[in-house]
Protein backbone atom coordinates (compact mmCIF):
# COMPACT_ATOMS: atom_id res chain seq x y z
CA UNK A 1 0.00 0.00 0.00
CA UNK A 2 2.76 2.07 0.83
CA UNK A 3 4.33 1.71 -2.99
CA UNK A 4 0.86 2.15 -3.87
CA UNK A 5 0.55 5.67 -2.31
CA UNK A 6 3.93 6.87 -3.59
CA UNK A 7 3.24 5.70 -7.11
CA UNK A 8 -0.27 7.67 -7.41
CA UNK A 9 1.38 10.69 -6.09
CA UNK A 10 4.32 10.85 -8.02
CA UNK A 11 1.60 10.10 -10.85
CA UNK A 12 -0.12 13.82 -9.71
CA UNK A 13 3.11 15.77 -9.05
CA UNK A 14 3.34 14.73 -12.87
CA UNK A 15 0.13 16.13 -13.60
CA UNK A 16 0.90 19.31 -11.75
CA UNK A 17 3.88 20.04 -13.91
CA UNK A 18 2.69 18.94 -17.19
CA UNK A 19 1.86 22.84 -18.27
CA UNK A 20 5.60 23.86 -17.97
CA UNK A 21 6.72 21.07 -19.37
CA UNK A 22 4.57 21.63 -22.01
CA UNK A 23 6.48 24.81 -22.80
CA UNK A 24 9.18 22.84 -23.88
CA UNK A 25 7.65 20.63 -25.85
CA UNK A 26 8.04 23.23 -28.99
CA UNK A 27 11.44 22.47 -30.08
CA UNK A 28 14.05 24.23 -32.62
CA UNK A 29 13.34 23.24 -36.12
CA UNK A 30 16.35 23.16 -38.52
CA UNK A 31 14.07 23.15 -41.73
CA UNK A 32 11.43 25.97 -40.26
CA UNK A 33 9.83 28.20 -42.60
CA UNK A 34 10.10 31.86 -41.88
CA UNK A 35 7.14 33.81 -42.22
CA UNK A 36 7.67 37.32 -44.19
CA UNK A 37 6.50 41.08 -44.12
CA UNK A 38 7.59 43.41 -46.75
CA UNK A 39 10.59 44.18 -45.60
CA UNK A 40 12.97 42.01 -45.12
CA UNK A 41 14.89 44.86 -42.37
CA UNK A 42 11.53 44.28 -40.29
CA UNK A 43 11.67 40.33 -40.49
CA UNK A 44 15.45 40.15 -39.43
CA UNK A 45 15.37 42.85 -36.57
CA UNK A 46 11.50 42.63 -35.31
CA UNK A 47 10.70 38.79 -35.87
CA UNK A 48 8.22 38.87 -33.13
CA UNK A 49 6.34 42.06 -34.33
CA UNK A 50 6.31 40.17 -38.53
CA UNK A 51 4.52 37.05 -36.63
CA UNK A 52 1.68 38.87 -34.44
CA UNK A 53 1.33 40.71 -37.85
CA UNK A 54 1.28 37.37 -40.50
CA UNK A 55 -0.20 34.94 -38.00
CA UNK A 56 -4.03 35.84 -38.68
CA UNK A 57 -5.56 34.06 -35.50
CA UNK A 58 -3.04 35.65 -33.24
CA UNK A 59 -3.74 39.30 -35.15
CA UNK A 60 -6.91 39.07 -35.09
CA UNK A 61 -6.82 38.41 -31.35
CA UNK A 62 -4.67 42.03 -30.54
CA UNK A 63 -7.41 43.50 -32.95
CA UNK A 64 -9.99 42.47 -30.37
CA UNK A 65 -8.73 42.16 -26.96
CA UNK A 66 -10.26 44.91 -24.76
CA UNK A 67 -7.01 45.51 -22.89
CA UNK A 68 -4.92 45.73 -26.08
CA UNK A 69 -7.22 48.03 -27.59
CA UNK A 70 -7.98 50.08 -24.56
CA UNK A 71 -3.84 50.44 -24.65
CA UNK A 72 -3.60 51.50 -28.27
CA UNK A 73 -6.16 54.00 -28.09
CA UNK A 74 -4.13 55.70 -25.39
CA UNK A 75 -0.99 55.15 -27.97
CA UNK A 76 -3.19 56.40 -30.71
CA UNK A 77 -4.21 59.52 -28.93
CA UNK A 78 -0.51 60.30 -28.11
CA UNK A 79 0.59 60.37 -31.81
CA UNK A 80 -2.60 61.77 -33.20
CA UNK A 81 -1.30 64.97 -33.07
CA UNK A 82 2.29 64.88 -34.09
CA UNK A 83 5.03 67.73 -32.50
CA UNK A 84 5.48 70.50 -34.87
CA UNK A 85 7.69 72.64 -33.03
CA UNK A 86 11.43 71.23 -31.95
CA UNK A 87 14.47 68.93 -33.24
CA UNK A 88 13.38 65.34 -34.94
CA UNK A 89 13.84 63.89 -31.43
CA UNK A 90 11.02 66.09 -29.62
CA UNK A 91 8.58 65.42 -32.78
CA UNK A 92 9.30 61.49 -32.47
CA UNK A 93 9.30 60.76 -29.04
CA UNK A 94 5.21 59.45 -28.74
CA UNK A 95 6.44 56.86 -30.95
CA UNK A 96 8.49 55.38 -28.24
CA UNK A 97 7.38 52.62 -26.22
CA UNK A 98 7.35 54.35 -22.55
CA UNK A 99 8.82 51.73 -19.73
CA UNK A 100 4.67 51.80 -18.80
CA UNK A 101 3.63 50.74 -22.19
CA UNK A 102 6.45 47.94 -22.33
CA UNK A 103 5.51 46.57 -18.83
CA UNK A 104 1.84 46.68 -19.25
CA UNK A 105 1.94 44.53 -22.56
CA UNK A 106 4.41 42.41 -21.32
CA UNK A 107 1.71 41.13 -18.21
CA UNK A 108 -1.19 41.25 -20.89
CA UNK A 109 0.32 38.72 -23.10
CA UNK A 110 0.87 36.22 -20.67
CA UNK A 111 -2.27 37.16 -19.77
CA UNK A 112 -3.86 35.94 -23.42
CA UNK A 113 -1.93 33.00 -23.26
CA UNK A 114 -4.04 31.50 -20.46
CA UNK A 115 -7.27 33.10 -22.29
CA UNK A 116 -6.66 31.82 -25.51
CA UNK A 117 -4.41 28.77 -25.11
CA UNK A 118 -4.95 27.83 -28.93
CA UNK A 119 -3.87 30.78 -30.64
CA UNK A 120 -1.42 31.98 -28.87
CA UNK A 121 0.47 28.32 -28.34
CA UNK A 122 0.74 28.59 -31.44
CA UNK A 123 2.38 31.62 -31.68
CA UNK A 124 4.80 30.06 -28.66
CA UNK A 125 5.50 26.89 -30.97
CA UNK A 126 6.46 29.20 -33.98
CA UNK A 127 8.48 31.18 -31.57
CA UNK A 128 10.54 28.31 -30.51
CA UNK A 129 10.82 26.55 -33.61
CA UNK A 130 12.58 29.69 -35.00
CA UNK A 131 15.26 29.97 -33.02
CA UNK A 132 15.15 33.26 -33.28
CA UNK A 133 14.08 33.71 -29.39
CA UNK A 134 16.79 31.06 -28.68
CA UNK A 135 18.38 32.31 -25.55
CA UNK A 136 14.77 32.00 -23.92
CA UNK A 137 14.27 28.65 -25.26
CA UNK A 138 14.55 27.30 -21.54
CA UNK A 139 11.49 29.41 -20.39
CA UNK A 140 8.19 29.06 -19.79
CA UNK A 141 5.53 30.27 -22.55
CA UNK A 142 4.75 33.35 -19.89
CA UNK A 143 8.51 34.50 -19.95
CA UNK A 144 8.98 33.65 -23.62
CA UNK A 145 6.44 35.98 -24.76
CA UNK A 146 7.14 38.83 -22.42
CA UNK A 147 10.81 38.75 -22.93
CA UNK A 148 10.41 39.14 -26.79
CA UNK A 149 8.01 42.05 -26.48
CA UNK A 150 10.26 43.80 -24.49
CA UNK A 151 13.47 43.02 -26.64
CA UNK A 152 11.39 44.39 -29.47
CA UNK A 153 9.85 47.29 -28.08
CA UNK A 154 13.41 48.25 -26.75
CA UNK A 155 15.00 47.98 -30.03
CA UNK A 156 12.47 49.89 -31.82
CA UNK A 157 13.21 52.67 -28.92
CA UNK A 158 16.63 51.94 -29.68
CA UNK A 159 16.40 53.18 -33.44
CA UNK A 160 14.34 55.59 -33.17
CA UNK A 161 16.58 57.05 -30.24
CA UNK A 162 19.86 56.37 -32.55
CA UNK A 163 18.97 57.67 -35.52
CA UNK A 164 16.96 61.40 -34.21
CA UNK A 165 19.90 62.13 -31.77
CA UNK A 166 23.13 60.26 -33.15
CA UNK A 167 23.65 59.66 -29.47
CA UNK A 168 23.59 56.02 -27.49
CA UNK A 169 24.76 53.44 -30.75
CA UNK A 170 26.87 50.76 -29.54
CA UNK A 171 29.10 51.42 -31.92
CA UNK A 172 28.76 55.07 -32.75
CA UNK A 173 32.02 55.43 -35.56
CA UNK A 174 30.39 52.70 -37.69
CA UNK A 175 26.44 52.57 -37.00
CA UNK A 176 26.08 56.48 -36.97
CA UNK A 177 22.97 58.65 -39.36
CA UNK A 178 23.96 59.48 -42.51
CA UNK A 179 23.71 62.86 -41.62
CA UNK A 180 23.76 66.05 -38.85
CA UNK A 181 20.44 64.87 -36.81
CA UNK A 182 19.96 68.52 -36.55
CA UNK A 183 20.71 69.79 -39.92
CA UNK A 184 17.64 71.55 -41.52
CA UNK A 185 17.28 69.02 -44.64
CA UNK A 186 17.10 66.17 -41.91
CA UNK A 187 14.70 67.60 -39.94
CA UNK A 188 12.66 68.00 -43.27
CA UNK A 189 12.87 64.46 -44.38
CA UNK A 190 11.97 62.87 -41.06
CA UNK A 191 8.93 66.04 -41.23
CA UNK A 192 7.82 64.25 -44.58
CA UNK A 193 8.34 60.68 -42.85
CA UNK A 194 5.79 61.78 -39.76
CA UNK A 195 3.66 63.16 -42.34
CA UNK A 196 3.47 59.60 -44.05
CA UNK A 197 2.53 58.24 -41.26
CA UNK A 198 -0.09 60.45 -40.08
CA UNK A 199 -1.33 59.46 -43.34
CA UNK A 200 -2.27 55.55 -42.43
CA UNK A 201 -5.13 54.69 -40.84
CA UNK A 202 -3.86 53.88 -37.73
CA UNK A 203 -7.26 52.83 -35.92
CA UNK A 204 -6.66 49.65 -38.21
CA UNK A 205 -3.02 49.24 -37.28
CA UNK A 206 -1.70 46.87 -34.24
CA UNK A 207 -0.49 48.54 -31.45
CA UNK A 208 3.39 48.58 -32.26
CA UNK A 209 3.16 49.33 -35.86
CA UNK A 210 3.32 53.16 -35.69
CA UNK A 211 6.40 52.93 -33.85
CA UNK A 212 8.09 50.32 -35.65
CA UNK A 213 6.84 51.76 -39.13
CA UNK A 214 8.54 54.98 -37.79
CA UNK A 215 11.84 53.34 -37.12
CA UNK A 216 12.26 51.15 -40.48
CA UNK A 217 11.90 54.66 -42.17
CA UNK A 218 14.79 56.33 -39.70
CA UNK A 219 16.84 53.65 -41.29
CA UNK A 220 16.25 54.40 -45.23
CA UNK A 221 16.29 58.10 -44.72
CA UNK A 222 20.30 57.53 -42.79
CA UNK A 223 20.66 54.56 -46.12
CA UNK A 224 21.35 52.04 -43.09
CA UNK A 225 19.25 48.91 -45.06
CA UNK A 226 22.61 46.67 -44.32
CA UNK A 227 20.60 44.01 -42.73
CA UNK A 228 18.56 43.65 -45.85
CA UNK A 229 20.20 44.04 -49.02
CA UNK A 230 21.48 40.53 -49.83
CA UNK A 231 18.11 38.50 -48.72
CA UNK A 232 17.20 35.94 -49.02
CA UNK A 233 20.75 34.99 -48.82
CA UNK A 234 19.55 31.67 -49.84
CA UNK A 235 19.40 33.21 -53.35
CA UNK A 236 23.01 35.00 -52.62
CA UNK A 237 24.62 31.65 -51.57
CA UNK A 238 22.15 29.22 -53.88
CA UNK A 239 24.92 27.44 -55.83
CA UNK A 240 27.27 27.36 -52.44
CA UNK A 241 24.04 25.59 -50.62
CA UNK A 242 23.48 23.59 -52.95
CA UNK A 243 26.81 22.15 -53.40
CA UNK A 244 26.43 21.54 -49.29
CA UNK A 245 24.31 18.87 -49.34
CA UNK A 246 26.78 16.68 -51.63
CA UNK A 247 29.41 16.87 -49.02
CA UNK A 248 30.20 13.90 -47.17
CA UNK A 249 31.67 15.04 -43.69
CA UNK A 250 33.45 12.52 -42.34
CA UNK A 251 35.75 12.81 -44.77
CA UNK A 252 37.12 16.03 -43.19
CA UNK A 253 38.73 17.44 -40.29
CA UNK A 254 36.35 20.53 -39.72
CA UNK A 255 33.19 21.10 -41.28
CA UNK A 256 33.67 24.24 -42.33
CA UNK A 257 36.00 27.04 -42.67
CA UNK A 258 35.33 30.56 -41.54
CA UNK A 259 37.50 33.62 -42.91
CA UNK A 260 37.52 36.44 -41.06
CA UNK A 261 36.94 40.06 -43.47
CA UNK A 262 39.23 43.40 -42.88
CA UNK A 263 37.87 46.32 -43.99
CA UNK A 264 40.13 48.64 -46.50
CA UNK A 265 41.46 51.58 -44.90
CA UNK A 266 41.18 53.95 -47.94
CA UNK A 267 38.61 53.14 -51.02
CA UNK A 268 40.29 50.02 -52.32
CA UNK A 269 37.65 47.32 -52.93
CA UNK A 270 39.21 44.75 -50.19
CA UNK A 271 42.12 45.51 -47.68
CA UNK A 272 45.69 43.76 -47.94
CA UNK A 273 44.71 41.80 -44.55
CA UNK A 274 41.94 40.71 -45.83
CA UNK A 275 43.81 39.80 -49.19
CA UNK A 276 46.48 37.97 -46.67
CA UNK A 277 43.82 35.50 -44.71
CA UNK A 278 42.48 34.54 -48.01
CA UNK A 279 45.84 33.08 -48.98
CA UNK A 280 46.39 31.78 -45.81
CA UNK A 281 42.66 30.30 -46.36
CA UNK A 282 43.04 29.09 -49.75
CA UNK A 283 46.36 27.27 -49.01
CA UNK A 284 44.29 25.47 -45.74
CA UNK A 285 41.28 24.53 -48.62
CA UNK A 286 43.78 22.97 -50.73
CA UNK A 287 44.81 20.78 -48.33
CA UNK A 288 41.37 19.41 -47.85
CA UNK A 289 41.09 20.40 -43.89
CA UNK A 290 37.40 21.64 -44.71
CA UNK A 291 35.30 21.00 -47.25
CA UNK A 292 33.87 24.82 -47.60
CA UNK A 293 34.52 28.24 -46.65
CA UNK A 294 32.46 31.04 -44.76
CA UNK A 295 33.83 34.17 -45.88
CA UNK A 296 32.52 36.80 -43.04
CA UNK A 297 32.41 41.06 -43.13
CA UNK A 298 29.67 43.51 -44.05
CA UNK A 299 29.86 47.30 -45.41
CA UNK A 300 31.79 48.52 -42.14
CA UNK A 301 34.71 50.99 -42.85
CA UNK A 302 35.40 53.74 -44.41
CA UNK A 303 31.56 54.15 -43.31
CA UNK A 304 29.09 54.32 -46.02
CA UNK A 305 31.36 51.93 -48.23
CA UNK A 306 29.47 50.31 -51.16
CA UNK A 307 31.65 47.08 -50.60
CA UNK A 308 30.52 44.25 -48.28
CA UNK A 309 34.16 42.58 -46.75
CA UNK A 310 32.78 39.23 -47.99
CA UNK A 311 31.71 39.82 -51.14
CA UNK A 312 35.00 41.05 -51.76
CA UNK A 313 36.75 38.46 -50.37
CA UNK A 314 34.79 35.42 -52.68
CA UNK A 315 35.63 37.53 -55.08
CA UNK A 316 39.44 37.24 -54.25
CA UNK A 317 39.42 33.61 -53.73
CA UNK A 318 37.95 32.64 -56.80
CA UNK A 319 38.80 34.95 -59.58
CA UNK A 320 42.59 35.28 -57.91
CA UNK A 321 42.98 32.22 -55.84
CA UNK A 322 41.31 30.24 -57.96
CA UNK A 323 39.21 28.30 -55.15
CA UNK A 324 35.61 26.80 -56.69
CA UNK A 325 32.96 29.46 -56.65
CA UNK A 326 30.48 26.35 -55.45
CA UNK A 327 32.64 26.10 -52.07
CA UNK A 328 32.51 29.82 -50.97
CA UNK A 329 29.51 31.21 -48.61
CA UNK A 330 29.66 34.68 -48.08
CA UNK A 331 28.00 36.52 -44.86
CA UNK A 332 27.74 40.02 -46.13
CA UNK A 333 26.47 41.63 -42.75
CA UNK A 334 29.37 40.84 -39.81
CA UNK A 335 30.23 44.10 -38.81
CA UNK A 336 32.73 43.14 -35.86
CA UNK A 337 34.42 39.50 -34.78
CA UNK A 338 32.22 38.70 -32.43
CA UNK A 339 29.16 38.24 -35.05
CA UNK A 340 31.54 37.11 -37.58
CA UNK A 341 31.56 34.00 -35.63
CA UNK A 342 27.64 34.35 -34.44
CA UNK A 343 26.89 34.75 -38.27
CA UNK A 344 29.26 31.66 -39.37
CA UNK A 345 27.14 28.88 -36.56
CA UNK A 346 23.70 30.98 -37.55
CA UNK A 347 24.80 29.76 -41.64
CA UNK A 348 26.31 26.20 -40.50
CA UNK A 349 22.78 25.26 -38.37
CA UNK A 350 20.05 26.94 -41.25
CA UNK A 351 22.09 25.07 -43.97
CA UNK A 352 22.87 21.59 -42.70
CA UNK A 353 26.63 21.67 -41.96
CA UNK A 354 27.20 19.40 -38.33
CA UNK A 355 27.23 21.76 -35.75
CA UNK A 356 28.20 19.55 -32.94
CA UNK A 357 31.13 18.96 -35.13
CA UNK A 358 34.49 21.42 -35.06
CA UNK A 359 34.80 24.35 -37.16
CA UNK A 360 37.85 26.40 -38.01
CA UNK A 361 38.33 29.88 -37.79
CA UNK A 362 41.52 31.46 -40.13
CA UNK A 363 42.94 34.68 -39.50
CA UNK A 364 46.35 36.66 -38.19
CA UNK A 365 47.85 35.64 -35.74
CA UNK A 366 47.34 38.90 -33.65
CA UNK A 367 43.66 38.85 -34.52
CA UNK A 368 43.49 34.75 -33.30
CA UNK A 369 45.38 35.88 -29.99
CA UNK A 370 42.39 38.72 -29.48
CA UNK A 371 39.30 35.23 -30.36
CA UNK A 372 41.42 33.11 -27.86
CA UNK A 373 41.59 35.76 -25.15
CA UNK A 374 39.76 36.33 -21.81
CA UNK A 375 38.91 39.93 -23.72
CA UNK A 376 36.80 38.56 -26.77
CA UNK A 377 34.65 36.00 -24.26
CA UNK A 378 33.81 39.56 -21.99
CA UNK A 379 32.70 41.44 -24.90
CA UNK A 380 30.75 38.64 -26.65
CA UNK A 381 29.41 38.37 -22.73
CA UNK A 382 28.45 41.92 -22.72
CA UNK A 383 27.47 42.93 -26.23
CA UNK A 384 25.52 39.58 -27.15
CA UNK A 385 24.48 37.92 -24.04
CA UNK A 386 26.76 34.50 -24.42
CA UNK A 387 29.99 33.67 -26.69
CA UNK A 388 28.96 31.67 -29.48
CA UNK A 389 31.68 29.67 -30.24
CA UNK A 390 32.86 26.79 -27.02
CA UNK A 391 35.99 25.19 -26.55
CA UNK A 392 37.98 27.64 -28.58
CA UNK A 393 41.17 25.80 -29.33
CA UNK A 394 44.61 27.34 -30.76
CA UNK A 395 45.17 24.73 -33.70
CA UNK A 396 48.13 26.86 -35.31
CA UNK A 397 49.04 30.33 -35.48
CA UNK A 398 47.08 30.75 -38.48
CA UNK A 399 43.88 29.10 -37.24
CA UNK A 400 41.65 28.51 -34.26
CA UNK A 401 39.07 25.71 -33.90
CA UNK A 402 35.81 25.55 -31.60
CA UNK A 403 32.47 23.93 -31.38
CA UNK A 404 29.14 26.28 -32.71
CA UNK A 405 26.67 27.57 -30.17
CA UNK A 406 23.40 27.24 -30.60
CA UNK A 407 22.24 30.68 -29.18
CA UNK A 408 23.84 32.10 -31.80
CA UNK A 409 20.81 32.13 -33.97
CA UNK A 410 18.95 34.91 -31.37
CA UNK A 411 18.38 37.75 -33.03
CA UNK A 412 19.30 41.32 -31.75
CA UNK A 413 17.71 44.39 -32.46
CA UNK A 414 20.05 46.52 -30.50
CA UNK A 415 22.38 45.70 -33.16
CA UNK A 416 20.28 47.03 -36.41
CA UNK A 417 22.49 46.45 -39.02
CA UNK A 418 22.99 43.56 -38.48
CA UNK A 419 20.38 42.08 -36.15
C-alpha cells in the first residue's frame, strides 16, 4: 500500500507540472519556414512584431482584446497629433514605447496565453521553432512571450533614439545617421516621414506598428538597409548551398571554414589583410582540412562603403585564388568579430553543416590571440548575451578551432544592421 501511495502521487506531481513542461515541448526546427512582411529589415530585426502581424488568428486576437485596444487607443491619442515645433527627437518621441507601455503589454500577453491557449500556443510553438528567441528557449511560454516584447519594443526605442539624436549606438564610428540629426534638410525628411505616417489609418493598425513603421523609415532616410540588401541569402549563396548537401563530412577534419573580413582603410575594394587571410585560407582549402569556406564582413569601414568585406573576399578567392565558386559562402552583414563567428554557426545550423562537429576559424595571428583571449569572451558576454563559439582551441598560429553555439541564432535588435 505504501508503494501504492507513492506511485499515485508521483503520478499527480506529474500532472501538476505537465503545463511547464509543455512549454518545452516546442522544439528548434532546422528546416522551419520563416514567415515574411515586406521588408525584409523588419523580419530580421522585429521577428516577433512580422509574426503577431502574419499569423491571422493571433492578429486578429490584438485587434480584439479589450485591454490591447484600450492600450492603443491611449498610444493612438498620443501620436494623433504629431510635434510640430522642436528637433526630430522632440517630434518622435510618442512613438516610443514608454517603460509603462512595455511593462503593461508584457503582463497582458501572458495574460492571453491563459485566455486563448490555442492561438497563442501557437504563436509560442512558432516562436521556438525559430530559433530566433533562442536564448529564452529554456522558459516558460509566460517568460517567452514577455521577454520578446520587451526586446522588441526596446530595439524599436533603440532606433528611433539612434537615428533622431546620433547619441547612445553601440558602436557610434560605424552605426552612426547618414547625416547632422539637426541639420535643416534632416529635420525636413523625417517632417515628410511623420507626415506619411499620419497618413495611415492607424485605428486599423496593431499597437506597435506606428512605432516600428517609424523606425524602419529612420533607417532608409540615414541609407542604413545593411541588414537587408542581400536576402534571401539563400538566393546570394544558392549554388554554395546547394553544393552543401553533396558533401560527405566525415571525410574532413572541420566542417567548415570561416575567414575572417578586414575592412580597406582607404577606397580600395578589399584591404591587404583581408587579401592575406584569403591566402592563408586558400592554401588550408587545398589541403582538404574543410570541405567549404564562410567568408565573413559587411559594409563597415570607411563608413558608407558600397563594398561588403565578404563579397570582396569570394571575389578574391575565386577569380585570384582560384578556389571553386560552389565552395565559398559569403555573410555580407558581420560588422565586428564577435558576429563574424555568431553569423558563421547561424549559416552552419540553417544550412545543414554538423554543428556539434568542429569548425575552423583562419585569420592573423594577432587577430586569433584577441578570439582566444579572456577579452573577446567579456565582450561577446556583454554585447551579445553568451559567446557563441565553445571550446575555442589554438590549432596553429594561423587558425583557431571551436564547437558552434546554438544561441547564436537569437536575433538582436540593438544591433540594427545587423540584427
Amino acid at each position: 500500500m505504501h508503494y501504492l501511495k507513492n506511485y499515485l502521487l508521483s503520478l499527480f506531481l506529474l500532472f501538476i507540472f505537465l503545463p511547464s513542461a509543455k512549454s518545452q515541448s516546442a522544439y528548434l526546427d532546422p528546416s522551419y519556414n520563416f514567415l515574411t512582411s515586406t521588408s525584409f529589415i523588419q523580419d530580421k530585426n522585429f521577428y516577433f512584431f512580422t509574426l503577431l502581424e502574419k499569423m491571422p488568428a493571433v492578429n486578429r486576437l490584438l485587434a480584439k482584446d479589450a485591454n490591447m485596444q484600450r492600450l492603443f487607443k491611449t498610444y493612438r491619442q498620443r501620436i494623433a497629433h504629431p510635434v510640430t515645433n522642436g528637433d526630430v527627437s522632440t517630434r518622435t518621441s510618442p512613438f516610443l514605447f514608454s517603460e509603462e507601455m512595455i511593462n503593461q503589454v508584457g503582463n497582458d500577453l501572458p495574460r492571453m496565453l491563459l485566455r486563448y491557449p490555442q492561438q497563442m500556443d501557437e504563436l509560442v510553438k512558432t516562436m521556438r521553432s525559430s530559433g530566433l528567441f533562442q536564448l529564452y528557449i529554456g522558459t516558460k511560454d509566460e517568460v517567452l512571450l514577455s521577454r520578446a516584447w520587451e526586446d522588441a519594443a526596446n530595439g524599436v526605442n533603440y532606433i528611433i533614439n539612434a537615428y533622431t539624436t546620433n547619441k547612445g549606438l553601440r558602436y557610434p564610428t560605424i552605426d552612426s545617421a547618414a547625416y547632422y540629426v539637426k541639420s535643416p534638410a534632416y529635420q525636413a525628411a523625417v517632417g515628410q516621414l511623420l507626415k506619411t505616417l499620419s497618413g495611415k489609418d492607424n485605428n486599423t493598425s496593431l499597437f506597435f506598428q506606428p512605432s516600428l513603421d517609424l523606425a524602419m523609415g529612420l533607417l532608409l532616410i540615414n541609407k542604413r538597409d545593411e541588414a537587408g540588401r542581400y536576402e534571401p541569402l539563400s538566393d546570394t549563396n544558392r549554388e554554395a548551398y546547394t553544393y552543401l548537401k553533396t558533401i560527405d563530412w566525415d571525410r574532413y577534419t572541420y566542417t567548415t571554414m570561416l575567414i575572417l573580413g578586414a575592412s580597406p582603410g582607404g577606397k580600395e575594394t578589399i584591404s591587404e589583410a583581408g587579401k592575406n587571410r584569403c591566402h592563408l585560407g586558400a592554401e588550408m582549402f587545398r589541403k582538404g582540412m574543410a570541405p567549404c569556406i564562410i567568408v565573413s564582413g559587411g559594409h563597415v569601414r570607411p563608413v558608407g562603403t558600397p563594398y561588403s568585406e565578404a563579397i570582396e573576399m569570394k571575389k578574391y578567392l575565386v577569380n585570384e585564388l582560384k578556389i571553386p565558386a560552389v565552395a565559398v559562402m559569403v555573410d555580407p552583414y558581420a560588422r565586428h568579430t564577435t558576429t563574424n563567428i555568431r553569423n558563421a554557426v547561424r549559416m552552419a545550423y540553417r544550412n545543414g553543416i554538423p554543428v556539434k562537429r568542429r569548425m575552423m576559424c583562419v585569420s592573423d595571428a594577432m587577430h586569433l590571440n584577441y578570439v582566444t583571449s579572456r577579452m573577446f569572451e567579456l565582450r561577446c558576454l556583454k554585447e551579445l548575451g553568451y559567446v557563441p563559439a565553445a571550446d575555442i582551441k589554438q590549432a596553429d598560429l594561423y587558425f583557431i578551432t571551436f564547437t558552434p553555439d546554438i544561441r547564436s541564432l537569437q536575433a538582436d535588435a540593438r544591433d540594427p544592421l545587423d540584427p
